[in-house]
Protein backbone atom coordinates (compact mmCIF):
# COMPACT_ATOMS: atom_id res chain seq x y z
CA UNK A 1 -21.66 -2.87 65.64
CA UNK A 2 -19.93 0.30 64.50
CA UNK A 3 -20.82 3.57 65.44
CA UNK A 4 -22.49 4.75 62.17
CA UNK A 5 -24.59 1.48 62.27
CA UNK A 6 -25.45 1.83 65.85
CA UNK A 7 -26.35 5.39 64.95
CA UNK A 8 -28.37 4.55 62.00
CA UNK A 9 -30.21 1.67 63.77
CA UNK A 10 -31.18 4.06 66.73
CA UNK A 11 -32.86 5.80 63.70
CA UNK A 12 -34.89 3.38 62.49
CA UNK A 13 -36.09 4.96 59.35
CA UNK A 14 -39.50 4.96 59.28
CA UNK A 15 -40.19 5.21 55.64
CA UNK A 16 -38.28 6.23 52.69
CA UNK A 17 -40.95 7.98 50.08
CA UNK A 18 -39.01 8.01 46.32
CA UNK A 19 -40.18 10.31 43.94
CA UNK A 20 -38.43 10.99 40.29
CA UNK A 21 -38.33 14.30 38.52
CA UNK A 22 -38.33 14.54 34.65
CA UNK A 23 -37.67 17.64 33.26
CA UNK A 24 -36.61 19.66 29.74
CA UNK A 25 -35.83 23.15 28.79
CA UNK A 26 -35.43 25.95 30.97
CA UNK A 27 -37.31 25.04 34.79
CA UNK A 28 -37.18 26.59 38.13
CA UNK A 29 -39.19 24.50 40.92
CA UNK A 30 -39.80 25.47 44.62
CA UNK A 31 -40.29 23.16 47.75
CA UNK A 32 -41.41 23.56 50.67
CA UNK A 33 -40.38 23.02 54.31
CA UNK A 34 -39.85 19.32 55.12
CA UNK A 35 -39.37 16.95 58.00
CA UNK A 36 -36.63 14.37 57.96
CA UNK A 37 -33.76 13.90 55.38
CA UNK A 38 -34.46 14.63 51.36
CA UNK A 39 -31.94 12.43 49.19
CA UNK A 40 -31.27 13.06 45.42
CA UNK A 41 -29.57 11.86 42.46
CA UNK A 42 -29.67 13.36 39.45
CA UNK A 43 -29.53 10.90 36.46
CA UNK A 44 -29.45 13.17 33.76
CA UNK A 45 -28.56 16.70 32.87
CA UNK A 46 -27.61 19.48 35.74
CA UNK A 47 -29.46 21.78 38.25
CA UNK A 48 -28.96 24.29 40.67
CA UNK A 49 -30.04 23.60 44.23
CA UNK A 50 -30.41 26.40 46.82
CA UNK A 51 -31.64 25.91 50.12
CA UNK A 52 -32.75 28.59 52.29
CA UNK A 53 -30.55 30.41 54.74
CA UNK A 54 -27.53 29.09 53.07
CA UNK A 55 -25.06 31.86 50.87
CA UNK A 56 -24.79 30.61 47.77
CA UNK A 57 -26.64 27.55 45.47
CA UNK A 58 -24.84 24.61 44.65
CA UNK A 59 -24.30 23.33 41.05
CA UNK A 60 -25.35 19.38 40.84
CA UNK A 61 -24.38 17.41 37.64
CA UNK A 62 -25.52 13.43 36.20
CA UNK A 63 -23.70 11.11 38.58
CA UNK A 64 -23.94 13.78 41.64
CA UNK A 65 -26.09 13.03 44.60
CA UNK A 66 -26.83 15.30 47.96
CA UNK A 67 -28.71 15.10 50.80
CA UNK A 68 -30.62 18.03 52.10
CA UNK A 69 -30.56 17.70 55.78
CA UNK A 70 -32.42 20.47 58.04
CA UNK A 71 -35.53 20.20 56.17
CA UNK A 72 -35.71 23.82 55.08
CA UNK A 73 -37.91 25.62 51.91
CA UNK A 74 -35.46 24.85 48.88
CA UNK A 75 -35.34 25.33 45.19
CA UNK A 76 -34.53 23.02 41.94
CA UNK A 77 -33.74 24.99 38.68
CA UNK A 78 -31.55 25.63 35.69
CA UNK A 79 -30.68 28.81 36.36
CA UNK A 80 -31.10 30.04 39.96
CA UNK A 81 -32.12 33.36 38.32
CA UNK A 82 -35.45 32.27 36.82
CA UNK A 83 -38.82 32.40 38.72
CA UNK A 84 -40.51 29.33 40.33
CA UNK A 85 -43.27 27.12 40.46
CA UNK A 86 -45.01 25.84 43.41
CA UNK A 87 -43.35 21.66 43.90
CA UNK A 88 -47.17 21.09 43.97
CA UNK A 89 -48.07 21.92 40.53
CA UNK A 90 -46.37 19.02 39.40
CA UNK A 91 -46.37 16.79 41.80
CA UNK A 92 -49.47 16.74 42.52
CA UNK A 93 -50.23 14.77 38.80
CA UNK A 94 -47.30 12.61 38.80
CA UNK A 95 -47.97 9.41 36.64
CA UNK A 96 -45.75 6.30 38.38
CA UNK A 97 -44.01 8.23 40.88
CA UNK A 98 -42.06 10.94 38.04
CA UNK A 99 -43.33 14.46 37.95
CA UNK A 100 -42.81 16.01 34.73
CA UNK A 101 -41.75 19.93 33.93
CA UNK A 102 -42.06 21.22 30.87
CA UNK A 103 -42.54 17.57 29.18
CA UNK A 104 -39.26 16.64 30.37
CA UNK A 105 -36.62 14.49 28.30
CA UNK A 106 -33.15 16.71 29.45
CA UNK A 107 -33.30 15.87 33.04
CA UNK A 108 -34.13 12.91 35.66
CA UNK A 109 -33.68 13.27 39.42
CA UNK A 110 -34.51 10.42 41.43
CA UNK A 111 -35.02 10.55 45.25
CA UNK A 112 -36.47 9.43 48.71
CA UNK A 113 -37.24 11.46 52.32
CA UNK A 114 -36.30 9.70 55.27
CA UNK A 115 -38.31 10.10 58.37
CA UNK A 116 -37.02 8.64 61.88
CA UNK A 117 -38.23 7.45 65.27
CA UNK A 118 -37.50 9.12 68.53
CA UNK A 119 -35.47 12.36 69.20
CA UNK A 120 -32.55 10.81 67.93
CA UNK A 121 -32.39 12.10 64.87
CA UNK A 122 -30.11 15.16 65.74
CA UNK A 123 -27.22 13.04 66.24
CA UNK A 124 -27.21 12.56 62.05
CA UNK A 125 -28.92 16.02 61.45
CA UNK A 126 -26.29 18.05 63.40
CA UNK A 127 -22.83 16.21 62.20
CA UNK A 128 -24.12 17.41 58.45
CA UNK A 129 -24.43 20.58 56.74
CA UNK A 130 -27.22 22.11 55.39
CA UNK A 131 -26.08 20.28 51.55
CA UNK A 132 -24.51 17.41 51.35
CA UNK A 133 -23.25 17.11 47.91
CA UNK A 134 -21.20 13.80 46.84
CA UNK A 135 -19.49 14.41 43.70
CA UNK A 136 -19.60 11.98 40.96
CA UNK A 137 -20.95 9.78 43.12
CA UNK A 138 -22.37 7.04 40.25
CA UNK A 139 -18.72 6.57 39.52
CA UNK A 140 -17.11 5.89 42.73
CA UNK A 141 -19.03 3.70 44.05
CA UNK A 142 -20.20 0.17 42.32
CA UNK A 143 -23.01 -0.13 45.27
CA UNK A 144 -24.16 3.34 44.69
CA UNK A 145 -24.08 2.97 40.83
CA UNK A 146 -26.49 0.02 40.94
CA UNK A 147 -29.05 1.85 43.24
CA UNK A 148 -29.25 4.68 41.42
CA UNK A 149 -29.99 2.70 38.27
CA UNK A 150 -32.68 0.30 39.90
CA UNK A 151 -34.62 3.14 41.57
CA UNK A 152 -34.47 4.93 38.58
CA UNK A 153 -36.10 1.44 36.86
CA UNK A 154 -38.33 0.97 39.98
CA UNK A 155 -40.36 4.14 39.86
CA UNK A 156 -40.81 3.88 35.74
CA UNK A 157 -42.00 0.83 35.68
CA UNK A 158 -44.09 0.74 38.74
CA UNK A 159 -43.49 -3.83 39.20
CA UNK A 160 -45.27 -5.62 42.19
CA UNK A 161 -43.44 -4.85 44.92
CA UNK A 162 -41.80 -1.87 43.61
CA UNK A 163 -42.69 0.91 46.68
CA UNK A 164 -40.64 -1.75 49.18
CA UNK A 165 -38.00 -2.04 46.85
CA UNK A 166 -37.86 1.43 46.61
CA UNK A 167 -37.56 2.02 49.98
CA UNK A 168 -34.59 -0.43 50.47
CA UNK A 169 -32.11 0.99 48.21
CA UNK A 170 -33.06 4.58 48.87
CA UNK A 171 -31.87 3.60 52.42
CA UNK A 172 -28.70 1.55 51.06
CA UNK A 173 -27.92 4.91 49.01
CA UNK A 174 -28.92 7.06 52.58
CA UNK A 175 -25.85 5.15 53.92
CA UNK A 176 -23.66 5.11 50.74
CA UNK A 177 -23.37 8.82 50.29
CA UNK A 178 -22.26 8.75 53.96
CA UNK A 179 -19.56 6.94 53.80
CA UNK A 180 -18.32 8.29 50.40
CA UNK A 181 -18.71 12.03 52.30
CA UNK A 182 -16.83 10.47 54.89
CA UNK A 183 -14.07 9.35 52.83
CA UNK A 184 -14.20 13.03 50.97
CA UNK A 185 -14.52 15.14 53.63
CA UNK A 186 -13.50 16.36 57.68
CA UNK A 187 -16.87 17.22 58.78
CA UNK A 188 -16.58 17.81 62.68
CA UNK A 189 -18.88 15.80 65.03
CA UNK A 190 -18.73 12.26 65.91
CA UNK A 191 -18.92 11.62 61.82
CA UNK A 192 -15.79 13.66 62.17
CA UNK A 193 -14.48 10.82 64.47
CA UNK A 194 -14.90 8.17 62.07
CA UNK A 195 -13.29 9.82 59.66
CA UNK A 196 -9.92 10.05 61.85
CA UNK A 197 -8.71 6.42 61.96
CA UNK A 198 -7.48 6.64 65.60
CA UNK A 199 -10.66 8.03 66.85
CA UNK A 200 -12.76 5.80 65.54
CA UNK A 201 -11.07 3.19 67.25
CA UNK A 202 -12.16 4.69 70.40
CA UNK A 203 -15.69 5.31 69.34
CA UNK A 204 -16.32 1.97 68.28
CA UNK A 205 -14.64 0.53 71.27
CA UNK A 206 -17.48 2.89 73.33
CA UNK A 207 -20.40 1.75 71.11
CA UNK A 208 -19.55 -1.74 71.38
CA UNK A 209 -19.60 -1.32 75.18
CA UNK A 210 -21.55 1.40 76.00
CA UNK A 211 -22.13 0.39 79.83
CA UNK A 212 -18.62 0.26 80.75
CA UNK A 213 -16.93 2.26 83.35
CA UNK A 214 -14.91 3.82 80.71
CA UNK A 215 -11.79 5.75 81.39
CA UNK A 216 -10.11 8.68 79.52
CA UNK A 217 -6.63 6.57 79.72
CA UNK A 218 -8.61 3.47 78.19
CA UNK A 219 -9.90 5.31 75.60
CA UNK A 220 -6.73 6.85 74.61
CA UNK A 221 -4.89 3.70 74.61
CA UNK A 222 -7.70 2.51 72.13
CA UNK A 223 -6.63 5.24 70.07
CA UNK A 224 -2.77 4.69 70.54
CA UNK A 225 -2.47 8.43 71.91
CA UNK A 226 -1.21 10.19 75.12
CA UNK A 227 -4.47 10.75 77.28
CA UNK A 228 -3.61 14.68 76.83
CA UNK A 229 -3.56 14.55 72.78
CA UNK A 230 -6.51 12.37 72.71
CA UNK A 231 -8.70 14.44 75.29
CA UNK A 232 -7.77 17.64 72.91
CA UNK A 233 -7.94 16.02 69.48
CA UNK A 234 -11.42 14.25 70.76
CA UNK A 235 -12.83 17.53 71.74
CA UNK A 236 -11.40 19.62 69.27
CA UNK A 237 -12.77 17.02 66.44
CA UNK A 238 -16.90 15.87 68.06
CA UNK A 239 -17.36 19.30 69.78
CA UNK A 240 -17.25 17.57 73.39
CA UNK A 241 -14.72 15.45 75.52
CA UNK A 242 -15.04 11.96 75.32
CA UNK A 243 -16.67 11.06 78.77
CA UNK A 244 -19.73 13.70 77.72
CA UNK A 245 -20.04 11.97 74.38
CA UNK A 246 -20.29 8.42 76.05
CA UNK A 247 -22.71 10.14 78.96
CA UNK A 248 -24.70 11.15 75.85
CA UNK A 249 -25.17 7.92 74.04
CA UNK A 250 -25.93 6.40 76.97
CA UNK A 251 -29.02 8.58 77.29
CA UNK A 252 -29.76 8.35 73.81
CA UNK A 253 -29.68 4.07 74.51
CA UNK A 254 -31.96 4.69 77.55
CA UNK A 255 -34.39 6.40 75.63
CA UNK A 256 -34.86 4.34 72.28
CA UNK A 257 -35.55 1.45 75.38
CA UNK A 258 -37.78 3.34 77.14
CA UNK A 259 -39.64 4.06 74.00
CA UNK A 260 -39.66 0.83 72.80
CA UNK A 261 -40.17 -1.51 75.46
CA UNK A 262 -42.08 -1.78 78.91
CA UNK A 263 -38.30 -2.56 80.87
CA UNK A 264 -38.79 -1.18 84.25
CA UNK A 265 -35.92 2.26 85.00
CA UNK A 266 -34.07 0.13 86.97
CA UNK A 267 -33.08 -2.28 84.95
CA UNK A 268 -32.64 0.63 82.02
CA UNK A 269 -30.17 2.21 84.18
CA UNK A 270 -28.05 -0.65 84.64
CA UNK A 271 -28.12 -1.64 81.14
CA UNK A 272 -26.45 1.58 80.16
CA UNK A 273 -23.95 1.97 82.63
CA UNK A 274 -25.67 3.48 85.72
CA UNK A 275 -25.02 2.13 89.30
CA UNK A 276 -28.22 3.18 91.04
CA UNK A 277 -31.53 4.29 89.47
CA UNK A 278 -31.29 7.50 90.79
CA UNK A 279 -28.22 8.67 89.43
CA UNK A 280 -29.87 7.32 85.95
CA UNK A 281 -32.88 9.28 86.77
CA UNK A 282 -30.96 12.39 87.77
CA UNK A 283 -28.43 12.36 84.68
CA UNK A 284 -31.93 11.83 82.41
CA UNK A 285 -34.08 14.59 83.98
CA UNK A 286 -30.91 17.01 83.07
CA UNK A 287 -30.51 16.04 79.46
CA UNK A 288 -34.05 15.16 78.28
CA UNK A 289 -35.94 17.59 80.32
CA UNK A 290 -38.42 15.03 81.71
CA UNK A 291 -38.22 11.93 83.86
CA UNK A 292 -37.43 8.52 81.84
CA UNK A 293 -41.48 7.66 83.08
CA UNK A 294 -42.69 10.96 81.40
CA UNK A 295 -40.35 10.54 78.28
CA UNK A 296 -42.04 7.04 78.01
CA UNK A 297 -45.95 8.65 78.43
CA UNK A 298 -44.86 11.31 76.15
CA UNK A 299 -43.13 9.16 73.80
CA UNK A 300 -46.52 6.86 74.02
CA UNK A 301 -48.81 9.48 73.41
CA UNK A 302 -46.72 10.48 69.77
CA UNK A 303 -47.22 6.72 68.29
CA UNK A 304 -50.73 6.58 69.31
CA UNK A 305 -51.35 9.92 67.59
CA UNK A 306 -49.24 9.26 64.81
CA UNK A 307 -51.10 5.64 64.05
CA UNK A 308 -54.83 7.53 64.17
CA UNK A 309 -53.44 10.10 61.95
């Protein structure tokens, strides 16, 4: 599997809630704080979108998407000068999963909020900015294109079976707009990675064998660079050299397993690379903060409250 799959798959998405927004005239619309990652698409007409603790709004146009990633306060509006209303106001009353400002008719939005298992998500969170804005995006992409126009269809006409098929290609668009940032940008982080060809071929040489002894020479000849270049580039591209990266997703491995099955430490430890369970042990108190046994009664404790909420 490659690394953005692995990554993504880690995830899990939990659920993907779409939501449309029909507006016309002159609208400013305010929204509050929110957990996991808000993706948008606007279908129609043009809006500002500023997102708090960032300089300056960003102007997004029919075709554009953008993903809002750190799941701060933001605004929606035509002109960022003009005062707001509450999200809620509207929302609240939405008829078939579209709010509608000001009777709408000059502008659609359609979108979905992803929510993921574990403490994983930081590895997506922290590779992306605050806006992710894909440019055009309707045009670019055939996939993307399609998705946009079926959600769009799915939340107007509200079919049998509509909320799971909304769901679906809100995630397909999730990882669409990743790869066509990807192809449009150098973000830094191990997204960065993939975006350098001979990087990547390192990465997904480590995420297809996570366990083994990896060495800094192996990894570099998997890249077809001097171990010196590759050790800089590496560093100078995810933010960390490539043994701590690899230490890193190891951990990350160990806990999605601890959280997800009953596998004794032991045999966790080996899985991912470890030659005793103490080392394993020792390496996970240091990065998590907790033993892998409290990680897994902590980790316990969050579904159970999560299913009686």
């Amino acid at each position: 599997m490659d690394p953005l799959s692995d990554v993504l798959s880690l995830l899990r998405p939990r659920s993907a809630l779409s939501a449309g927004l029909d507006a016309g005239g002159d609208w400013a619309i305010r929204f509050p704080a929110h957990d996991g990652i808000k993706f948008n698409a606007v279908m129609r007409g043009a809006c500002w979108v500023a997102v708090e603790g960032e300089a300056e709004p960003v102007e997004i146009a029919a075709g554009d998407c953008f993903l809002l990633t750190r799941g701060r306060p933001f605004r929606l509006a035509t002109n960022p000068g003009l005062s707001a209303i509450d999200s809620a106001t509207i929302y609240d009353r939405a008829a078939d999963n579209v709010a509608t400002c000001n009777g709408g008719g000059d502008f659609f939005l359609v979108g979905g909020r992803f929510f993921f298992a574990g403490d994983a998500a930081g590895l997506l969170f922290d590779a992306l900015p605050a806006i992710v804005p894909i440019r055009d995006a309707s045009n670019q992409a055939a996939i993307l294109r399609w998705a946009l126009d079926q959600l769009a269809v799915e939340l107007r006409q509200g079919a049998p079976g509509g909320a799971l098929m909304a769901d679906h290609l809100a995630q397909i668009m999730l990882l669409q707009v990743l790869r066509l940032w990807l192809a449009s940008k150098r973000p830094t982080g191990w997204l960065g990675a993939l975006a350098d060809p001979r990087l990547a071929r390192a990465l997904t040489a480590l995420h297809a064998a996570p366990a083994r002894r990896w060495t800094l020479a192996e990894l570099a000849g998997r890249a077809g660079m001097s171990r010196t270049t590759f050790a800089e580039r590496f560093r100078a591209v995810v933010g960390q050299p490539p043994l701590a990266y690899l230490a890193g997703w190891r951990m990350q491995l160990a806990a999605d397993r601890l959280r997800r099955s009953d596998e004794g430490v032991a045999s966790i430890a080996y899985s991912v690379g470890y030659e005793s369970e103490t080392a394993f042990r020792t390496a996970f108190s240091r990065r998590m903060l907790c033993t892998p046994m409290q990680y897994r009664r902590r980790m316990a404790a969050l579904l159970l409250h999560r299913t009686l909420r």
